[in-house]
C-alpha atoms as a PDB file:
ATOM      1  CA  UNK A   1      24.520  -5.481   7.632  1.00  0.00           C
ATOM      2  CA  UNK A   2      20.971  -4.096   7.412  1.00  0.00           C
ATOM      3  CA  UNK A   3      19.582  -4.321   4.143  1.00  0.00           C
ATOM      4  CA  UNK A   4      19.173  -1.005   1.843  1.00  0.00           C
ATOM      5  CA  UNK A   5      16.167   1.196   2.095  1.00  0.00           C
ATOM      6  CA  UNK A   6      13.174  -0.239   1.170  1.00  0.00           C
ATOM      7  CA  UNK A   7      11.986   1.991  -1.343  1.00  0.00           C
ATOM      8  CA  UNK A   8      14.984   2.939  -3.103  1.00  0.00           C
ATOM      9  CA  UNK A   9      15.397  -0.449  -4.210  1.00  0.00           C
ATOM     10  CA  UNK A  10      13.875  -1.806  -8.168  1.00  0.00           C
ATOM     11  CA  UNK A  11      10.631  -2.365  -8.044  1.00  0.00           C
ATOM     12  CA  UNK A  12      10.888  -5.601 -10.395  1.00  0.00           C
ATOM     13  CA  UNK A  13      10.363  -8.247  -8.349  1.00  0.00           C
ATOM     14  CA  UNK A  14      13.668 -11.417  -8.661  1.00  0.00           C
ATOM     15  CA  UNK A  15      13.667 -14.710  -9.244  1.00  0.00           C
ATOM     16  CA  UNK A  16      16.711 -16.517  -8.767  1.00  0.00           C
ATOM     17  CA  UNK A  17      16.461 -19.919 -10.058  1.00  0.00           C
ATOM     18  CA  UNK A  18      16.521 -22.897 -12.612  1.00  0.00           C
ATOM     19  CA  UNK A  19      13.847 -22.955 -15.355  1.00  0.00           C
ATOM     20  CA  UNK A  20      11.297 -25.763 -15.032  1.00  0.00           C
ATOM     21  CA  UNK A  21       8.264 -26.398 -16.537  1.00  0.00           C
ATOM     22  CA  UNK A  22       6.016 -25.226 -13.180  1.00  0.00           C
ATOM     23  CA  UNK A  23       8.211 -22.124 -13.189  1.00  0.00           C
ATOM     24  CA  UNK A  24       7.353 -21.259 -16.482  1.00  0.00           C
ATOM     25  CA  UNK A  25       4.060 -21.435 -16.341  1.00  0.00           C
ATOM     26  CA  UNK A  26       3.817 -19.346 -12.990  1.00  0.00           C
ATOM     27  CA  UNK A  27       6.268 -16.538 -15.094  1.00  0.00           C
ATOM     28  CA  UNK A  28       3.622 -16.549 -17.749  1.00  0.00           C
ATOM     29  CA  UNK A  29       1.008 -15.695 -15.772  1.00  0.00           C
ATOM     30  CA  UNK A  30       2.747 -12.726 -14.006  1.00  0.00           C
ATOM     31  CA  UNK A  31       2.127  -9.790 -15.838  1.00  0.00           C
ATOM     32  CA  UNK A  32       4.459  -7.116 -14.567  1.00  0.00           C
ATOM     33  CA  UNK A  33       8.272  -7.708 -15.530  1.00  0.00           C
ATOM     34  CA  UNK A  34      10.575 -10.061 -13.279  1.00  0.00           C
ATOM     35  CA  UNK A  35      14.326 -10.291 -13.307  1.00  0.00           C
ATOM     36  CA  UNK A  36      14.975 -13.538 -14.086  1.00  0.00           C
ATOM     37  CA  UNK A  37      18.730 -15.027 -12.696  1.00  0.00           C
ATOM     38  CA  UNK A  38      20.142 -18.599 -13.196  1.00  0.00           C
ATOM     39  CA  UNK A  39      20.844 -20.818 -16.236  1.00  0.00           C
ATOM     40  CA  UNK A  40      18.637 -22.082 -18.686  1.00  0.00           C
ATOM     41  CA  UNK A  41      16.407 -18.829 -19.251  1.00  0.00           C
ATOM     42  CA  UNK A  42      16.335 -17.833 -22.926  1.00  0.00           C
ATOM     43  CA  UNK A  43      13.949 -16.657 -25.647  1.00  0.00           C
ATOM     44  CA  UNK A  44      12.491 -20.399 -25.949  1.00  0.00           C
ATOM     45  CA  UNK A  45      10.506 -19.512 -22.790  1.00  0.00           C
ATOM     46  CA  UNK A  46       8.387 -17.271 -24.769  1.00  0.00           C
ATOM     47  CA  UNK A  47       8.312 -15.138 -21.322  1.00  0.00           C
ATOM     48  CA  UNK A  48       6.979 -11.950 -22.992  1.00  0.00           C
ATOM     49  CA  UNK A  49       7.603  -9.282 -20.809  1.00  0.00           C
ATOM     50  CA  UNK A  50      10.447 -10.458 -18.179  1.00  0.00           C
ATOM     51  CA  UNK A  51      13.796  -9.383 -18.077  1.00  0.00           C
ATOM     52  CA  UNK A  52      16.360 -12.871 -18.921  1.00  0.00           C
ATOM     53  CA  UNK A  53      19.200 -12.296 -16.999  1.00  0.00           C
ATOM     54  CA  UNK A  54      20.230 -15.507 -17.625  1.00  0.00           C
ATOM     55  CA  UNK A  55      23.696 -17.057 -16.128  1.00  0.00           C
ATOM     56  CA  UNK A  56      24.740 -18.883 -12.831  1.00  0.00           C
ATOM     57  CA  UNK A  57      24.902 -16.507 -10.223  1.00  0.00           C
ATOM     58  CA  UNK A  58      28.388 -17.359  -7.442  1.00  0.00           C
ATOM     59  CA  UNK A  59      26.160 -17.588  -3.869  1.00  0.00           C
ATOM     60  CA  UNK A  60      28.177 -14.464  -2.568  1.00  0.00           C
ATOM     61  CA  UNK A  61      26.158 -12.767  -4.871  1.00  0.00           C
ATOM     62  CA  UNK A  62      22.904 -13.567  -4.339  1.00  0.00           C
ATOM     63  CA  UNK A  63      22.023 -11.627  -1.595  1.00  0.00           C
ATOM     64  CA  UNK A  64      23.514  -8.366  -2.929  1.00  0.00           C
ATOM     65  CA  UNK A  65      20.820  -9.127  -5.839  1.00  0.00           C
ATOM     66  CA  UNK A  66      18.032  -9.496  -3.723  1.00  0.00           C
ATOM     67  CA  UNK A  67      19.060  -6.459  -1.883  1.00  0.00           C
ATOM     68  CA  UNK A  68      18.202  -4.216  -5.035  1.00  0.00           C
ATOM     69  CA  UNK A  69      14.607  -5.405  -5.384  1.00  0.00           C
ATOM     70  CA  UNK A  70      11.582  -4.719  -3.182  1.00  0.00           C
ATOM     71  CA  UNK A  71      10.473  -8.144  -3.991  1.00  0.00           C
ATOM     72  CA  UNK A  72      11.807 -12.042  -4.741  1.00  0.00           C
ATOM     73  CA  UNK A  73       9.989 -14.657  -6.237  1.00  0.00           C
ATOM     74  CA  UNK A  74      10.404 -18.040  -5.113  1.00  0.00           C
ATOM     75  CA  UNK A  75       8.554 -21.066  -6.830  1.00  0.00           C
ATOM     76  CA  UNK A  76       9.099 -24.423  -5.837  1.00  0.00           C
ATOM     77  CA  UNK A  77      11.344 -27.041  -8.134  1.00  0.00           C
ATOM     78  CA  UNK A  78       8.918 -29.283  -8.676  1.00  0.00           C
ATOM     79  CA  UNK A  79      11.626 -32.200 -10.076  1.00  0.00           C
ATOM     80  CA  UNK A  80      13.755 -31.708  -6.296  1.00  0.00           C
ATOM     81  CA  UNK A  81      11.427 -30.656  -3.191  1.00  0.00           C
ATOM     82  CA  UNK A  82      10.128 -33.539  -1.702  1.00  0.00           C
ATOM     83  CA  UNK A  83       9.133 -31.641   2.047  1.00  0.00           C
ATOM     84  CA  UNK A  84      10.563 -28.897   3.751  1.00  0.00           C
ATOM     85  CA  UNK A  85      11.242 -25.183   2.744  1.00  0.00           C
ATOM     86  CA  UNK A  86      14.375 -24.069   0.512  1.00  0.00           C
ATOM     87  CA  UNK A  87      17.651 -21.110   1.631  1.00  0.00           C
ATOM     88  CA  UNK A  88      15.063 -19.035  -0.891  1.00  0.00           C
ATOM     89  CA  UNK A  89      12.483 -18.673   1.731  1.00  0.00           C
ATOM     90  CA  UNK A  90      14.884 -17.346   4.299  1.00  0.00           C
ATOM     91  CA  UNK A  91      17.437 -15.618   2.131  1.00  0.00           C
ATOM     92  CA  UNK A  92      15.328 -13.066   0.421  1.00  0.00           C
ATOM     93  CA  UNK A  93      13.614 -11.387   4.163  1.00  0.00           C
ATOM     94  CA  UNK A  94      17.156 -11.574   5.320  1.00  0.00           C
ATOM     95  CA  UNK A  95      17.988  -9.139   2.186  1.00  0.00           C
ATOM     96  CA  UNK A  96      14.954  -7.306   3.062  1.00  0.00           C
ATOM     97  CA  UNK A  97      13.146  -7.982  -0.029  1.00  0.00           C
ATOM     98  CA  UNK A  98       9.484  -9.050   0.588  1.00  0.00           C
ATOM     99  CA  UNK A  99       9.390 -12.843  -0.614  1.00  0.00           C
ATOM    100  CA  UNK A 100       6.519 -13.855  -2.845  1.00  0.00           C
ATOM    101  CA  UNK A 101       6.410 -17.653  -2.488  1.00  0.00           C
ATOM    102  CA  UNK A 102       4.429 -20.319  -3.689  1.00  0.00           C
ATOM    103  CA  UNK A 103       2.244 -22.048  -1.037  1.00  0.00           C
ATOM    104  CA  UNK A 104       4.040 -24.807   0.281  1.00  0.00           C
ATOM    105  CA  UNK A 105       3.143 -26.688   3.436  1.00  0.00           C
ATOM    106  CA  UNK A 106       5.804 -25.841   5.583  1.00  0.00           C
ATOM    107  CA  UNK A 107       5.566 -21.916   4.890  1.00  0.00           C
ATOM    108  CA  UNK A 108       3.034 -21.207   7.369  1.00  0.00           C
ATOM    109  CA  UNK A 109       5.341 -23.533  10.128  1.00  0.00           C
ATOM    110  CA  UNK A 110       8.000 -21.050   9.571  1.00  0.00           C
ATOM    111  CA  UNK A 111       5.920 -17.612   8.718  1.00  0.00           C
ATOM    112  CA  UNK A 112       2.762 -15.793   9.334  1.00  0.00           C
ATOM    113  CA  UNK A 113       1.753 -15.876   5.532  1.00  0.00           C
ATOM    114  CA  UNK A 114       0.356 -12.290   4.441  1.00  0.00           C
ATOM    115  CA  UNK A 115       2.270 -10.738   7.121  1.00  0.00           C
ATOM    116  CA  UNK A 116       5.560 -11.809   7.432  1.00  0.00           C
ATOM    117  CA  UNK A 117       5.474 -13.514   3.859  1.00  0.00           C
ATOM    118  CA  UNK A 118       2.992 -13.475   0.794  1.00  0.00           C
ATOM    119  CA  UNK A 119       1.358 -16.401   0.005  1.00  0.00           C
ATOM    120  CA  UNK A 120      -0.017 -17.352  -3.908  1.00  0.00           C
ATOM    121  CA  UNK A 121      -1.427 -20.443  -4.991  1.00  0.00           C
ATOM    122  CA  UNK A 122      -1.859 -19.557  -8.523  1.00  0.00           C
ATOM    123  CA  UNK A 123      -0.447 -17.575 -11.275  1.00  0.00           C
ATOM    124  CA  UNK A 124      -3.079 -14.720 -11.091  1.00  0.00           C
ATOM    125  CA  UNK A 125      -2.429 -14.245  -7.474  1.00  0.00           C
ATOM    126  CA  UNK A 126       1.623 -14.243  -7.937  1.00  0.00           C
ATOM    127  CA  UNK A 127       0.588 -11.270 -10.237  1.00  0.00           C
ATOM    128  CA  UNK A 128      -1.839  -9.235  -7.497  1.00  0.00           C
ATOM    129  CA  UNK A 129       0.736  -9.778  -5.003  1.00  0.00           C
ATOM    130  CA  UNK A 130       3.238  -8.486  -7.178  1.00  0.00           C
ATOM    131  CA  UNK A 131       1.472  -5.124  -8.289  1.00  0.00           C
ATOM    132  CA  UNK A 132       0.344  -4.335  -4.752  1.00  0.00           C
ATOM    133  CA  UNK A 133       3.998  -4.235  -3.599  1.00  0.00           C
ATOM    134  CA  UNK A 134       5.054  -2.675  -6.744  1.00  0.00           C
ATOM    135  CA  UNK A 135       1.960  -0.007  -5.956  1.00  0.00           C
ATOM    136  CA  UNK A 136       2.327   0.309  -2.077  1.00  0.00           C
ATOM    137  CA  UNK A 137       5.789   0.921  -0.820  1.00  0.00           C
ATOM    138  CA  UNK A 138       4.373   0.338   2.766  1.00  0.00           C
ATOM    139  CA  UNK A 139       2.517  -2.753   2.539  1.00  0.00           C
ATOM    140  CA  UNK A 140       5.719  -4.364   0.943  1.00  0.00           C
ATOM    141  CA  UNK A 141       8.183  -2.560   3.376  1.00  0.00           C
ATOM    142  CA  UNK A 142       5.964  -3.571   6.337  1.00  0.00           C
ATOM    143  CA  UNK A 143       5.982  -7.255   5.046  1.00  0.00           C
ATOM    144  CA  UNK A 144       9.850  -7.137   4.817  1.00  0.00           C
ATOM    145  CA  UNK A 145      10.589  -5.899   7.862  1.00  0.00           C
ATOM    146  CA  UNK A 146       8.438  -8.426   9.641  1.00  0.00           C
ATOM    147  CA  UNK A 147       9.891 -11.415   7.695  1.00  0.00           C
ATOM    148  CA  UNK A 148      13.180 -10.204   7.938  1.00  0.00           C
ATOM    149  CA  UNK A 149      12.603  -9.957  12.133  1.00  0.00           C
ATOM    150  CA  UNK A 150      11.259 -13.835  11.877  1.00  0.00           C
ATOM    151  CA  UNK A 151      13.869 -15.142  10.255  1.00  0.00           C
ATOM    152  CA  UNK A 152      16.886 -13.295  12.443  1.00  0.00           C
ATOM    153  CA  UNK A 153      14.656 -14.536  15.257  1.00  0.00           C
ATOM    154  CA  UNK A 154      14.127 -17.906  14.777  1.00  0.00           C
ATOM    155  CA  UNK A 155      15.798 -18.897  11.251  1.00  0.00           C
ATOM    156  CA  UNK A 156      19.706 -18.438  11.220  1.00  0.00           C
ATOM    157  CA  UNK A 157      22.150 -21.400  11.143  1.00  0.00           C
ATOM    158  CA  UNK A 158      22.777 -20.762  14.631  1.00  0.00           C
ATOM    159  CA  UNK A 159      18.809 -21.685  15.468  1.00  0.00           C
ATOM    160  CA  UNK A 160      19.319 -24.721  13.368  1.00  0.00           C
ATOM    161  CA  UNK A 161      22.792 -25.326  14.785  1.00  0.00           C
ATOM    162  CA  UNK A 162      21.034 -25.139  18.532  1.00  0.00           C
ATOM    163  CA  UNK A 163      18.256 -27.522  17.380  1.00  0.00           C
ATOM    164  CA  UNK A 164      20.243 -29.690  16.007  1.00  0.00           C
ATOM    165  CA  UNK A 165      22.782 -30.169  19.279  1.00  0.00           C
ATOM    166  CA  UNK A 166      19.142 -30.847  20.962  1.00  0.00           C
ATOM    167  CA  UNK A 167      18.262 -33.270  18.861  1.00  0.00           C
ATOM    168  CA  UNK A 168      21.255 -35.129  18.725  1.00  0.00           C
ATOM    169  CA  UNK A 169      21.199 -34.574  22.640  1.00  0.00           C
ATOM    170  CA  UNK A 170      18.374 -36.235  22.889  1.00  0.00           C
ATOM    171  CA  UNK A 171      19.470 -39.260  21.097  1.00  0.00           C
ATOM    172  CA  UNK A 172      21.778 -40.064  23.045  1.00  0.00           C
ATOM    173  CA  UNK A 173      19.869 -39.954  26.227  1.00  0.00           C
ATOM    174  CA  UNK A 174      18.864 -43.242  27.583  1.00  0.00           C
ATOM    175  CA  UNK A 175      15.311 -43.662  27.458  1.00  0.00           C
ATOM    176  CA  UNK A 176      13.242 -43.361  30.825  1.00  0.00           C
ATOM    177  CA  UNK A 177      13.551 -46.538  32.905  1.00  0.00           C
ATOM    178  CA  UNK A 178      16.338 -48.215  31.082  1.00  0.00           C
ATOM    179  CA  UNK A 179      19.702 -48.856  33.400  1.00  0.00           C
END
């Protein structure tokens, strides 16, 4: 279903994930208030500001939470990501939330960064990217709506479901010249 209007969603941005200590130190440096969803938040963070939501979250509800907010954060797990992009790069344009994300290599593989997807390589710049959204119901909506159009364009399980027939296809192909 298409996602609820853009601007009468909360304009605290999400985050839907474990604590870690990479996390925590992005979170500090964000100065407007995030929603934070998953276990292991508490007061021990010292994250001054933010909202603990705190608790697992079942999957069927995740997207109905990223639904409510103009914006999700999502910052690599720096203890499980080896290569490769995570369902919170894809999950939170198909909500039509605009997805702040950490620069990671395979982002800009997947998205145009700063159009379809915002980009930050540091705390400060999670935080800019944050308020201008927060500030400019546009600019964030415009971002959405292009990220949401990649990924129903290029990133569903059926795309990955085609490429991966191909690939096995290909496999199985006898190579040129062999009998």
């Amino acid at each position: 279903p298409p996602p609820a209007a853009y601007g009468s969603r909360s304009t605290q941005m999400v985050f839907i994930a474990n604590p870690t200590p990479h996390r925590r130190d992005i979170l500090r440096g964000i100065t407007s208030p995030v929603a934070l969803h998953g276990p292991g938040w508490g007061r021990q963070d010292r994250l001054t500001g933010h909202e603990i939501k705190g608790g697992r979250i079942a999957a069927r509800r995740v997207s109905s939470i990223l639904a409510q907010h103009r914006a999700a954060l999502n910052i690599q797990n720096e203890f499980n990501v080896i290569s490769g992009l995570n369902q919170r790069n894809f999950q939170p344009c198909l909500a039509g939330a605009t997805l702040i994300t950490d620069d990671q290599p395979d982002v800009a593989r997947c998205f145009t960064p700063g159009a379809e997807v915002l980009v930050f390589r540091s705390a400060d710049e999670a935080s800019a990217l944050y308020d201008r959204v927060r500030g400019d119901v546009n600019f964030g909506a415009t971002v959405a709506g292009r990220g949401r159009d990649r990924v129903l364009a290029h990133h569903t399980f059926a795309h990955r479901l085609k490429a991966i027939t191909a690939a096995v296809g290909e496999s199985r192909r006898p190579a040129s010249g062999s009998r």
